[in-house]
N, C-alpha and C. Protein backbone atom coordinates (compact mmCIF):
# COMPACT_ATOMS: atom_id res chain seq x y z
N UNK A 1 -37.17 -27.44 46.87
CA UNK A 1 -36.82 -28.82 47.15
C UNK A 1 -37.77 -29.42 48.18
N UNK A 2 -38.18 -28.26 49.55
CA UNK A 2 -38.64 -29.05 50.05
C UNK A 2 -40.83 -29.33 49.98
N UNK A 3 -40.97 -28.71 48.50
CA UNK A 3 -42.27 -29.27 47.87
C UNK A 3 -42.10 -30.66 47.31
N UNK A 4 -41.00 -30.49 46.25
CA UNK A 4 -40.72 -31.87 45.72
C UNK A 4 -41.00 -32.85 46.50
N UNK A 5 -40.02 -32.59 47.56
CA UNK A 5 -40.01 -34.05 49.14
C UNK A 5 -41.53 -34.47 49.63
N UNK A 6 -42.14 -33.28 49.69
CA UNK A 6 -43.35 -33.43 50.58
C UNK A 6 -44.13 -34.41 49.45
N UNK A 7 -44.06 -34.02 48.15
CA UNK A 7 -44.92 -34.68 47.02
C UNK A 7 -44.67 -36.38 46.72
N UNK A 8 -43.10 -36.54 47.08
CA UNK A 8 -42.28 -37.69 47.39
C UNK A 8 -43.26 -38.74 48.34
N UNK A 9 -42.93 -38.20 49.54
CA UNK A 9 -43.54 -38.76 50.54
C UNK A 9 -44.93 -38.90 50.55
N UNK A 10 -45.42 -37.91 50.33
CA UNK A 10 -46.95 -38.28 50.30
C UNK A 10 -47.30 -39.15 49.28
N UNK A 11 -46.62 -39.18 48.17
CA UNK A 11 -47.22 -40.40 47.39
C UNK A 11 -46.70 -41.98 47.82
N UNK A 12 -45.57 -41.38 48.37
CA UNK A 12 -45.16 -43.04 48.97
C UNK A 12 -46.07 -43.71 50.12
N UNK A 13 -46.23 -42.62 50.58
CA UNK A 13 -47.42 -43.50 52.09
C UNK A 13 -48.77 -43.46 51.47
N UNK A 14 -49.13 -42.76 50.55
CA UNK A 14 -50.50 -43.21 49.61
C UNK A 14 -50.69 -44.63 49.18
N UNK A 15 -49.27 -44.70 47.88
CA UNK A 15 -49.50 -46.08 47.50
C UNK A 15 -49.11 -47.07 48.55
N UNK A 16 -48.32 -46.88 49.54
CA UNK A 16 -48.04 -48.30 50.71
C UNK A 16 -49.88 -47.96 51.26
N UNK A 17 -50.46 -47.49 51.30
CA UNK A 17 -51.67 -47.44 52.03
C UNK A 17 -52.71 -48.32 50.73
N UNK A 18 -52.59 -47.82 49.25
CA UNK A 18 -53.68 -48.25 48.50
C UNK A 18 -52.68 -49.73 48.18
N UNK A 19 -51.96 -50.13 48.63
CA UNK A 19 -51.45 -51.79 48.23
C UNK A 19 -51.47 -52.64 49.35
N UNK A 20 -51.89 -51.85 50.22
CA UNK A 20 -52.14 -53.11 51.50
C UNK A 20 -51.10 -52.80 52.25
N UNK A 21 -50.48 -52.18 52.36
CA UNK A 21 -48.99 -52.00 53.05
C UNK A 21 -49.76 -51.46 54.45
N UNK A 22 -50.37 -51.12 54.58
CA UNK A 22 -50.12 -50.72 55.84
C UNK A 22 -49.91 -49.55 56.07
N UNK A 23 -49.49 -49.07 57.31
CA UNK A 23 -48.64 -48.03 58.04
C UNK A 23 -47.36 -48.68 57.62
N UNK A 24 -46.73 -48.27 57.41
CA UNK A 24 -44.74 -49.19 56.86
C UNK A 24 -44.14 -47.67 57.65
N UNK A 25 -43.02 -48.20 58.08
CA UNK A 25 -42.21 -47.55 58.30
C UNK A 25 -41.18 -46.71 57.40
N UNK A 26 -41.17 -45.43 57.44
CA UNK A 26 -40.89 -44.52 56.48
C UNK A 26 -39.37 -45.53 55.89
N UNK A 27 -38.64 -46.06 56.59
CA UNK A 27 -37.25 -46.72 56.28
C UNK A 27 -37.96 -47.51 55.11
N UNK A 28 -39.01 -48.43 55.16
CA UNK A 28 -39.29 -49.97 54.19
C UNK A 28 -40.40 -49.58 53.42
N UNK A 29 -40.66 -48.31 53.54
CA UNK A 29 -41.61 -47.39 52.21
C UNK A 29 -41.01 -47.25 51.11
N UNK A 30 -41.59 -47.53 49.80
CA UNK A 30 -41.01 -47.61 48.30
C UNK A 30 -40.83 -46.03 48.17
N UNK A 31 -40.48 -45.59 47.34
CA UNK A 31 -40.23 -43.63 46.80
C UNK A 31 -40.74 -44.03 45.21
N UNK A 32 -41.24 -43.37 44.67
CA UNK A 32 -41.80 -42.86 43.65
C UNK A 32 -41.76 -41.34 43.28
N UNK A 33 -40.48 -41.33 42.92
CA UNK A 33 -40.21 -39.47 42.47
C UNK A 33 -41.26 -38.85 41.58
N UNK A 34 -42.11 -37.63 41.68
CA UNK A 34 -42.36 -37.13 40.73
C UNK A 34 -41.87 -36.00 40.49
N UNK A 35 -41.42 -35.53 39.03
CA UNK A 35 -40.85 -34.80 38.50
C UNK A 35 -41.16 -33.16 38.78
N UNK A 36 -40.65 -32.37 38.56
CA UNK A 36 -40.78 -31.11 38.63
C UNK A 36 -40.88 -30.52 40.07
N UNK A 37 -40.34 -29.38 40.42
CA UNK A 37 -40.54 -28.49 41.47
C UNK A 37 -42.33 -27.91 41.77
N UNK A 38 -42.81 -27.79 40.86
CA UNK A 38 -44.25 -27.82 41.29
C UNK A 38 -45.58 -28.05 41.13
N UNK A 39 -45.01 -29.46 41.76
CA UNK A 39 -46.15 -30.68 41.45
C UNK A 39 -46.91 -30.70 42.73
N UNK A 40 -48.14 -30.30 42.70
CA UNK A 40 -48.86 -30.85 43.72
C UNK A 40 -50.10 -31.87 43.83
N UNK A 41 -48.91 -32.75 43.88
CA UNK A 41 -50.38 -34.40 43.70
C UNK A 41 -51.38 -34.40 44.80
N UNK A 42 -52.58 -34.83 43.88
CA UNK A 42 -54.02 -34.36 44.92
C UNK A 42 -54.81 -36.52 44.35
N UNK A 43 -55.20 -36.31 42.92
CA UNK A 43 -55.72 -37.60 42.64
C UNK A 43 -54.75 -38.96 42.54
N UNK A 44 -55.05 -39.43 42.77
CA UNK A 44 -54.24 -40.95 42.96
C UNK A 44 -55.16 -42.05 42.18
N UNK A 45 -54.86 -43.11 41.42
CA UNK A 45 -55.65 -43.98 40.89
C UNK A 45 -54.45 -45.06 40.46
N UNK A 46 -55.10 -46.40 40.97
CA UNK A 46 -54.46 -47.51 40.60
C UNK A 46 -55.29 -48.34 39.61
N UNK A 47 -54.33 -49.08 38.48
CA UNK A 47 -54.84 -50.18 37.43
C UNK A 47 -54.32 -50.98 38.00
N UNK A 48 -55.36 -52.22 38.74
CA UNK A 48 -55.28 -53.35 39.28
C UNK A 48 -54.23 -54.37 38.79
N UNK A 49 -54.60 -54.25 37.41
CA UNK A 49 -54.03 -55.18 35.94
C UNK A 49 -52.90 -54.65 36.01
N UNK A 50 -52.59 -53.60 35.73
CA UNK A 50 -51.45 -53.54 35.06
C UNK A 50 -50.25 -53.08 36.05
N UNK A 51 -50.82 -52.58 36.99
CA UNK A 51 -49.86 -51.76 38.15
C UNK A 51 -49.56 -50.40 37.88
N UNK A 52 -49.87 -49.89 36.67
CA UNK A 52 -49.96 -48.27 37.11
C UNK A 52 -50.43 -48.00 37.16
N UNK A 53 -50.29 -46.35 37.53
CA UNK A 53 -50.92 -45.82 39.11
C UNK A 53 -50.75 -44.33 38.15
N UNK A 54 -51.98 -43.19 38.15
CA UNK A 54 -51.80 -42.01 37.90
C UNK A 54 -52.03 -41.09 38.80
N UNK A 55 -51.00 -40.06 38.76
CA UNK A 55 -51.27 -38.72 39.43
C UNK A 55 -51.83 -37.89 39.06
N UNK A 56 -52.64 -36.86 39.77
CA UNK A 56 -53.18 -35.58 38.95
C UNK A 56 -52.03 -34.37 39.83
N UNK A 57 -52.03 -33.43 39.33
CA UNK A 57 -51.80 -32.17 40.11
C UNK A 57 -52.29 -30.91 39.80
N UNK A 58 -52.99 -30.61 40.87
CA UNK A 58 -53.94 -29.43 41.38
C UNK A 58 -53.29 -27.95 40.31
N UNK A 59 -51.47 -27.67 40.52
CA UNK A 59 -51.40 -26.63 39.85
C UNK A 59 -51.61 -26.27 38.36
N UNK A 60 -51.55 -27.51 37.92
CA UNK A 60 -51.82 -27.47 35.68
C UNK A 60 -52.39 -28.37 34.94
N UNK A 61 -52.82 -29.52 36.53
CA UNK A 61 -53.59 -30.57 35.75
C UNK A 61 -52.78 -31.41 34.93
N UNK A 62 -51.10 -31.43 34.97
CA UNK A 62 -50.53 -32.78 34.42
C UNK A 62 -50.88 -33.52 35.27
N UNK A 63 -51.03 -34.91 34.31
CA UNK A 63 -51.31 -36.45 34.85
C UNK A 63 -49.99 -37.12 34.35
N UNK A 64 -49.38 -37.89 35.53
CA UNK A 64 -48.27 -38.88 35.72
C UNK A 64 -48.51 -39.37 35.84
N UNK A 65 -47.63 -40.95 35.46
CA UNK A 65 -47.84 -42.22 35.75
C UNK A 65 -46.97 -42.88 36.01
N UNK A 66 -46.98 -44.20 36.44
CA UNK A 66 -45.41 -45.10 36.69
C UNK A 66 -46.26 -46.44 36.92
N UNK A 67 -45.05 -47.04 37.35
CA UNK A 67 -45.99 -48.17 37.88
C UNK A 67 -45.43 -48.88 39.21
N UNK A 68 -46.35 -50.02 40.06
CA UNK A 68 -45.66 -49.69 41.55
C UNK A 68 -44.77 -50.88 41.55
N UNK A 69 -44.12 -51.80 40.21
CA UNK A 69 -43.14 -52.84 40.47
C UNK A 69 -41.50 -52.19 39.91
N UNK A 70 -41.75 -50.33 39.74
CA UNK A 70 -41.00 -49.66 39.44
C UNK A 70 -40.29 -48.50 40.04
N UNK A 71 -40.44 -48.37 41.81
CA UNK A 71 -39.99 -47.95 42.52
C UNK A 71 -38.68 -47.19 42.60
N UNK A 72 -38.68 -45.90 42.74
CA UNK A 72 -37.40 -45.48 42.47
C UNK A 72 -37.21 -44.63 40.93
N UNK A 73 -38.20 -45.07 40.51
CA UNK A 73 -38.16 -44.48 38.91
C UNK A 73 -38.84 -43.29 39.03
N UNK A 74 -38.78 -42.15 38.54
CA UNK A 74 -39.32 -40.84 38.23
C UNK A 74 -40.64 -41.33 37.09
N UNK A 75 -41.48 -40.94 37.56
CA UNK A 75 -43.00 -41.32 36.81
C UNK A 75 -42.80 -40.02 35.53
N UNK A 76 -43.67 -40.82 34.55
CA UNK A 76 -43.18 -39.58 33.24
C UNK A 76 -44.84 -39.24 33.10
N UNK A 77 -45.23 -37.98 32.37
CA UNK A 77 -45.65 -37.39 31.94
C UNK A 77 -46.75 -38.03 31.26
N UNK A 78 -48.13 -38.21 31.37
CA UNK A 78 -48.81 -38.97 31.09
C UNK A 78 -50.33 -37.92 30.29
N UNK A 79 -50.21 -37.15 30.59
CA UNK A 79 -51.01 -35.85 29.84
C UNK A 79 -50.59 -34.57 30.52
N UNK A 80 -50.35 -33.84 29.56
CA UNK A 80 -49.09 -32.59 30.06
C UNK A 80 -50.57 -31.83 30.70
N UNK A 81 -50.40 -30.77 31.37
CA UNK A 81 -51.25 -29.60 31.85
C UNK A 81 -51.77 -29.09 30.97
N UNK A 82 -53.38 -28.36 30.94
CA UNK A 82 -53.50 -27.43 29.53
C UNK A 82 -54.07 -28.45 29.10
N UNK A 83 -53.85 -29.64 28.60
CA UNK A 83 -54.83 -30.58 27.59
C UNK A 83 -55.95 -30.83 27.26
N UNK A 84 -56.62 -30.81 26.64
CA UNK A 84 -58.03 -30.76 27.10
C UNK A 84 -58.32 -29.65 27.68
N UNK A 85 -57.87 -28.66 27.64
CA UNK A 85 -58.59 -27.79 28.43
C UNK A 85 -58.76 -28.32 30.02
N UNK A 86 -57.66 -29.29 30.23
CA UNK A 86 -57.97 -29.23 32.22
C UNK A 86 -56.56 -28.83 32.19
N UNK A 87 -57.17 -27.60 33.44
CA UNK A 87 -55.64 -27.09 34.46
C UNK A 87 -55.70 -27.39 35.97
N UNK A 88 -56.56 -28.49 36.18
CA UNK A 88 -56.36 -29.14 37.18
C UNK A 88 -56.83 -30.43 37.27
N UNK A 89 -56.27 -31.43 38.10
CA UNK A 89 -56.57 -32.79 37.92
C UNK A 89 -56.93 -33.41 39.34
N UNK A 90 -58.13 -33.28 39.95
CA UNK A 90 -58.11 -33.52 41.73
C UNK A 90 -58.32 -35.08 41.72
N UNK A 91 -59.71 -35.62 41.57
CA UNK A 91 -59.98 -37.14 42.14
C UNK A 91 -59.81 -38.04 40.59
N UNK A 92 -59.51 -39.74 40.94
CA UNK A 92 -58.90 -40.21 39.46
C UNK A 92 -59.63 -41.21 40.32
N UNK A 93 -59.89 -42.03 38.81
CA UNK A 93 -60.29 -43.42 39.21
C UNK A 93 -60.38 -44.25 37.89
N UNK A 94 -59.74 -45.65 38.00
CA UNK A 94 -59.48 -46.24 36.91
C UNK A 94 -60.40 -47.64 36.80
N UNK A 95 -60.73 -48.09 35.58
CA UNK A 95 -61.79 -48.96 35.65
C UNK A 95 -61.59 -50.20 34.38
N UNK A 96 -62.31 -51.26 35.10
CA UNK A 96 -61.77 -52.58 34.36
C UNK A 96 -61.75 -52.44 32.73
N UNK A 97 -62.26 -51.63 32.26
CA UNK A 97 -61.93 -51.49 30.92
C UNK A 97 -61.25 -50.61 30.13
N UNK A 98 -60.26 -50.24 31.37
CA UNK A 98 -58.76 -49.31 30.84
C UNK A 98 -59.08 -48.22 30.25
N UNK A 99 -60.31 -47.30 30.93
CA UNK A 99 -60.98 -45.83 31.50
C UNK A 99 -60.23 -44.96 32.62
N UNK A 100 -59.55 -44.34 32.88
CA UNK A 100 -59.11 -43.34 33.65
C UNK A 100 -60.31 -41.83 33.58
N UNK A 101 -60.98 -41.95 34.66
CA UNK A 101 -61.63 -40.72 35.44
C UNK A 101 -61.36 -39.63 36.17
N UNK A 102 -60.71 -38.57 35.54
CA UNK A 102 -60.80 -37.40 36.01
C UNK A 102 -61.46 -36.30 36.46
N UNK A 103 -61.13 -35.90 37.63
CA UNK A 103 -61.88 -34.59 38.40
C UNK A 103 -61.65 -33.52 38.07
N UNK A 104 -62.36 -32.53 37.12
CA UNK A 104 -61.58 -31.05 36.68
C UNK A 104 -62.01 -30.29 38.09
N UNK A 105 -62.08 -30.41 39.06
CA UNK A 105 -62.22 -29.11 40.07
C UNK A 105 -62.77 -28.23 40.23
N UNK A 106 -62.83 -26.89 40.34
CA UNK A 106 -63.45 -25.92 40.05
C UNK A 106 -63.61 -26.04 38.90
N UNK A 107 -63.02 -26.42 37.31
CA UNK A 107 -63.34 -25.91 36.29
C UNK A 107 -64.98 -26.34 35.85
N UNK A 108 -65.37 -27.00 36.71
CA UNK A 108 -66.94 -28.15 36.36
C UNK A 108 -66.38 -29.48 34.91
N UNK A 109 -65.57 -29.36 35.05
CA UNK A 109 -65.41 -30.41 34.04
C UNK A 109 -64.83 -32.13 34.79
N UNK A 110 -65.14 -33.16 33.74
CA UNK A 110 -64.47 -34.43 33.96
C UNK A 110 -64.33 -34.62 32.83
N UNK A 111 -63.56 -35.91 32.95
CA UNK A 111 -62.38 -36.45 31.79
C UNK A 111 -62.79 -37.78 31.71
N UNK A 112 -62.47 -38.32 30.83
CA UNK A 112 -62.39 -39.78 30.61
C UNK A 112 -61.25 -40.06 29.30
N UNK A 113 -60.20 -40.73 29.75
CA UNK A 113 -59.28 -41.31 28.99
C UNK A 113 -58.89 -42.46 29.07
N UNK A 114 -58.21 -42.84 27.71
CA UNK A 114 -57.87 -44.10 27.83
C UNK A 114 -56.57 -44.25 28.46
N UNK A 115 -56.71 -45.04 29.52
CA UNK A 115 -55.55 -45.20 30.17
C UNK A 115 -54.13 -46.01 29.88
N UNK A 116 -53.98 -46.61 28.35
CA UNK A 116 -53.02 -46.98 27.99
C UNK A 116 -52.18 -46.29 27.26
N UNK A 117 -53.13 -45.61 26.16
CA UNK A 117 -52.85 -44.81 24.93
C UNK A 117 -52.84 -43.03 25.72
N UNK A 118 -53.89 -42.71 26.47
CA UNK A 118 -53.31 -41.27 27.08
C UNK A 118 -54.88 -40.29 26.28
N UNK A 119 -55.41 -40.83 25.10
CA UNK A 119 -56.26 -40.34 24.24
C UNK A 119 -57.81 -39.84 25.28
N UNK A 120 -57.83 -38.53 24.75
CA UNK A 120 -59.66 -38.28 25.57
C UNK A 120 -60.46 -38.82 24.92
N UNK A 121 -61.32 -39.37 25.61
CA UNK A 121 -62.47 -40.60 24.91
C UNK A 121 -63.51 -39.63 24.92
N UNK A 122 -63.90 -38.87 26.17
CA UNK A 122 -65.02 -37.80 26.41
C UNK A 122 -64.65 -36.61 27.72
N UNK A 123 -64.98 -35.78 27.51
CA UNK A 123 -64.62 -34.84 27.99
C UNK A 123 -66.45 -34.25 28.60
N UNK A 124 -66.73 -33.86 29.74
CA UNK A 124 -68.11 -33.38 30.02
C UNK A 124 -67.85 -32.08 31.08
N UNK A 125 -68.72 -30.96 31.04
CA UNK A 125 -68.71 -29.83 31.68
C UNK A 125 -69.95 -29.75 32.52
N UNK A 126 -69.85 -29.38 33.49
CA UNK A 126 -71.48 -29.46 34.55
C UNK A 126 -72.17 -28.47 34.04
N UNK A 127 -71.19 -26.99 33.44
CA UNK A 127 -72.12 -25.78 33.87
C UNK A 127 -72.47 -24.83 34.50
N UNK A 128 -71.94 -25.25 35.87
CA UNK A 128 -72.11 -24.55 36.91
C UNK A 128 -71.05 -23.12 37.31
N UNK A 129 -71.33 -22.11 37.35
CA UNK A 129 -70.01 -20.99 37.44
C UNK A 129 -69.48 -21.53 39.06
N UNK A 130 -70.31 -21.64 39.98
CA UNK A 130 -69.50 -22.05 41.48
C UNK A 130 -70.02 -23.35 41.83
N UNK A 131 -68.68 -24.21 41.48
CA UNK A 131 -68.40 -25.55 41.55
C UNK A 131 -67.15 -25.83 41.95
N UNK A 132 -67.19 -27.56 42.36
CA UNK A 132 -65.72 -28.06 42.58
C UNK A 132 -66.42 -29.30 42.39
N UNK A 133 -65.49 -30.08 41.02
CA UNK A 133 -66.05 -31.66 41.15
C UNK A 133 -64.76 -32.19 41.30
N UNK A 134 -64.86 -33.01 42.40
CA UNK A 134 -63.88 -33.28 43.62
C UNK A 134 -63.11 -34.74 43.70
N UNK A 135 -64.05 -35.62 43.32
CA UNK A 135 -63.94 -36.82 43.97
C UNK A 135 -64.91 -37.88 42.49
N UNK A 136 -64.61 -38.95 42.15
CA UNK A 136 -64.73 -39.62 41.25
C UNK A 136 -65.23 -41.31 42.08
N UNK A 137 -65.82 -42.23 41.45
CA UNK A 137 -65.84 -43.46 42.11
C UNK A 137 -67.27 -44.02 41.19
N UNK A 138 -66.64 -45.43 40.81
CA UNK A 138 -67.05 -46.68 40.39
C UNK A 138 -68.53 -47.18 40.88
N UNK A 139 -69.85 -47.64 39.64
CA UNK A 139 -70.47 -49.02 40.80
C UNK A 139 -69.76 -50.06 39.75
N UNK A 140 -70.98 -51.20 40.48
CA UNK A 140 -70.64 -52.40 39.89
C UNK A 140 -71.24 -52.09 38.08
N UNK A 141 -72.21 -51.28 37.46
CA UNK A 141 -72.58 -51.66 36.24
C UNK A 141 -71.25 -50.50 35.75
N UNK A 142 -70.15 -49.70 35.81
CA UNK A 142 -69.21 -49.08 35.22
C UNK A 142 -69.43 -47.99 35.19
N UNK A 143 -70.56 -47.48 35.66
CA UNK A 143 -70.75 -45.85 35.81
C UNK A 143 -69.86 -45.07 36.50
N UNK A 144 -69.31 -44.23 36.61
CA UNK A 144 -68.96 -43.02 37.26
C UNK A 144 -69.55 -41.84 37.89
N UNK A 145 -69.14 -41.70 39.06
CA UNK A 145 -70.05 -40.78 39.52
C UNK A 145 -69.19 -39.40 40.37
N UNK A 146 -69.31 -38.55 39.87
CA UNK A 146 -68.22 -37.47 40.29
C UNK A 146 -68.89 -36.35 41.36
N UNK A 147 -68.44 -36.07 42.40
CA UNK A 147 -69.06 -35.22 43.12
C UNK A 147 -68.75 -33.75 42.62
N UNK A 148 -69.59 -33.18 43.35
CA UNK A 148 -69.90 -31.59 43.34
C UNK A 148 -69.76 -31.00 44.63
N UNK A 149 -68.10 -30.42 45.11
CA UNK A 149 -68.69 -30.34 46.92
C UNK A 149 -69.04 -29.03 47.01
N UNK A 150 -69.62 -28.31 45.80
CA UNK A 150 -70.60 -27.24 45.87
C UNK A 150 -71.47 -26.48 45.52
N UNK A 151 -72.11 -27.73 44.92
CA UNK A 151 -73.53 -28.02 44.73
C UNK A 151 -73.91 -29.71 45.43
N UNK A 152 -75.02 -29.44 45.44
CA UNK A 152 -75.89 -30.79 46.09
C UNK A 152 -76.14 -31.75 44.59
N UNK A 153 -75.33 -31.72 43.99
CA UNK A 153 -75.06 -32.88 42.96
C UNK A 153 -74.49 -33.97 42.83
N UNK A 154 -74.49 -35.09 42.30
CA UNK A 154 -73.72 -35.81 41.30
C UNK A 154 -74.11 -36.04 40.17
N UNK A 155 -72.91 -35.92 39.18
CA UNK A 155 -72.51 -36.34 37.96
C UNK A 155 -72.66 -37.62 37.58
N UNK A 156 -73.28 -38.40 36.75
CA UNK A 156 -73.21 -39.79 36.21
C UNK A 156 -72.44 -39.78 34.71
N UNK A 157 -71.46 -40.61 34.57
CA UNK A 157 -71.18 -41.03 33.62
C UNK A 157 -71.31 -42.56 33.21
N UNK A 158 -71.91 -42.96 32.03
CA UNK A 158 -72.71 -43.87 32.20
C UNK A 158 -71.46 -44.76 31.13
N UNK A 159 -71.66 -46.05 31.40
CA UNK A 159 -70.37 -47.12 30.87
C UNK A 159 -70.49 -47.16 29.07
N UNK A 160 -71.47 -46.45 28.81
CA UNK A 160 -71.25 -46.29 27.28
C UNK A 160 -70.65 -45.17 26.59
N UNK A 161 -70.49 -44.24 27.94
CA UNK A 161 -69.88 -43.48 27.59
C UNK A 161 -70.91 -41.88 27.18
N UNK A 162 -72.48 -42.16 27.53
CA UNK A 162 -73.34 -41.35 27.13
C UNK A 162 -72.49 -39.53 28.27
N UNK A 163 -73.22 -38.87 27.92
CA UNK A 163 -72.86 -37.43 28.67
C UNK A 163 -73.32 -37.64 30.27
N UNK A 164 -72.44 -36.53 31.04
CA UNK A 164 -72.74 -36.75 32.39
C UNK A 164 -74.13 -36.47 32.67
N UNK A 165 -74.57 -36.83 33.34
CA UNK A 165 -76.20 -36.23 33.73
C UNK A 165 -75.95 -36.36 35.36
N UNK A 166 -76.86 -34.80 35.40
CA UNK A 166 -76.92 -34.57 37.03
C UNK A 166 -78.05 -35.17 37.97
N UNK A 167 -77.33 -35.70 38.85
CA UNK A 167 -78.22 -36.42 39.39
C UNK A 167 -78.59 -36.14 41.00
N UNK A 168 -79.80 -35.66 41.71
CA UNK A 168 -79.72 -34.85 43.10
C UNK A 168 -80.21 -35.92 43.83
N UNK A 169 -79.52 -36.19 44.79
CA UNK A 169 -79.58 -37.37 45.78
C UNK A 169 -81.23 -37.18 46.61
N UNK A 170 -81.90 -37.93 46.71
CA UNK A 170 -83.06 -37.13 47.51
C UNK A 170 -83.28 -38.06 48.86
């Protein structure tokens, strides 16, 4: 019970933090239950448009969702664990053309789905046996760019959707 809570709370002061809220006081903080005894939410990603918001969790890589004018509601099941071949789901990031970006973690993999329908659009693997791709994030032309926090890489995923290509910062 008291994982559930911690998973509770931490997503509640996440999204009062990614909506402008502020610091809020735990009393006037929204709750957003997520389901199961062992969920450990790591990625967070909001759709501007639409108001939902997906979870990843670190132990099987299910992705949840809800949305934040739905408070109080238990978020459902949005790609079970195992799918795709991801058993973990760390950094998310969602993009104006209803793309959801996933971090496979150690596995060297990322995701790209459609974030309405739930469907893998592309799926890409780095390669690397000792890796962690960690962290996900947007430019302005729609690329994606996923870190490596162990290797001196990034990942590009390019807005057409071409394969990741590694790219070494110099």
């Amino acid at each position: 019970m008291f994982v559930r809570m911690r998973a509770v709370l931490a997503l509640s002061l996440v999204l009062s933090l990614a909506l402008g809220g502020g610091a809020l006081a735990q009393e006037e903080a929204n709750v957003y239950p997520l389901p199961g005894e062992e969920v450990f939410p790591e990625g967070i990603a909001l759709n501007e448009g639409t108001g939902d918001f997906f979870v990843g969790s670190t132990t099987d890589g299910t992705i949840l969702t809800s949305n934040v004018s739905q408070p109080g509601v238990e978020a459902r099941v949005f790609s079970e664990g195992g799918a795709d071949g991801r058993n973990t789901a760390i950094g998310m990031k969602t993009d104006r053309a209803g793309r959801l970006f996933v971090a496979g973690g150690d596995t060297g993999q990322m995701f790209v789905y459609d974030a309405t329908t739930g469907a893998l659009i592309e799926g890409f693997d780095n390669g690397q046996e000792m890796t962690f791709v960690n962290d996900v994030t947007l430019t302005p032309d729609d690329s994606a760019f996923f870190t490596d926090s162990m290797n001196p890489e990034l990942y590009r995923v390019f807005p057409d959707g071409r394969a990741a290509t590694r790219w070494r910062p110099t």
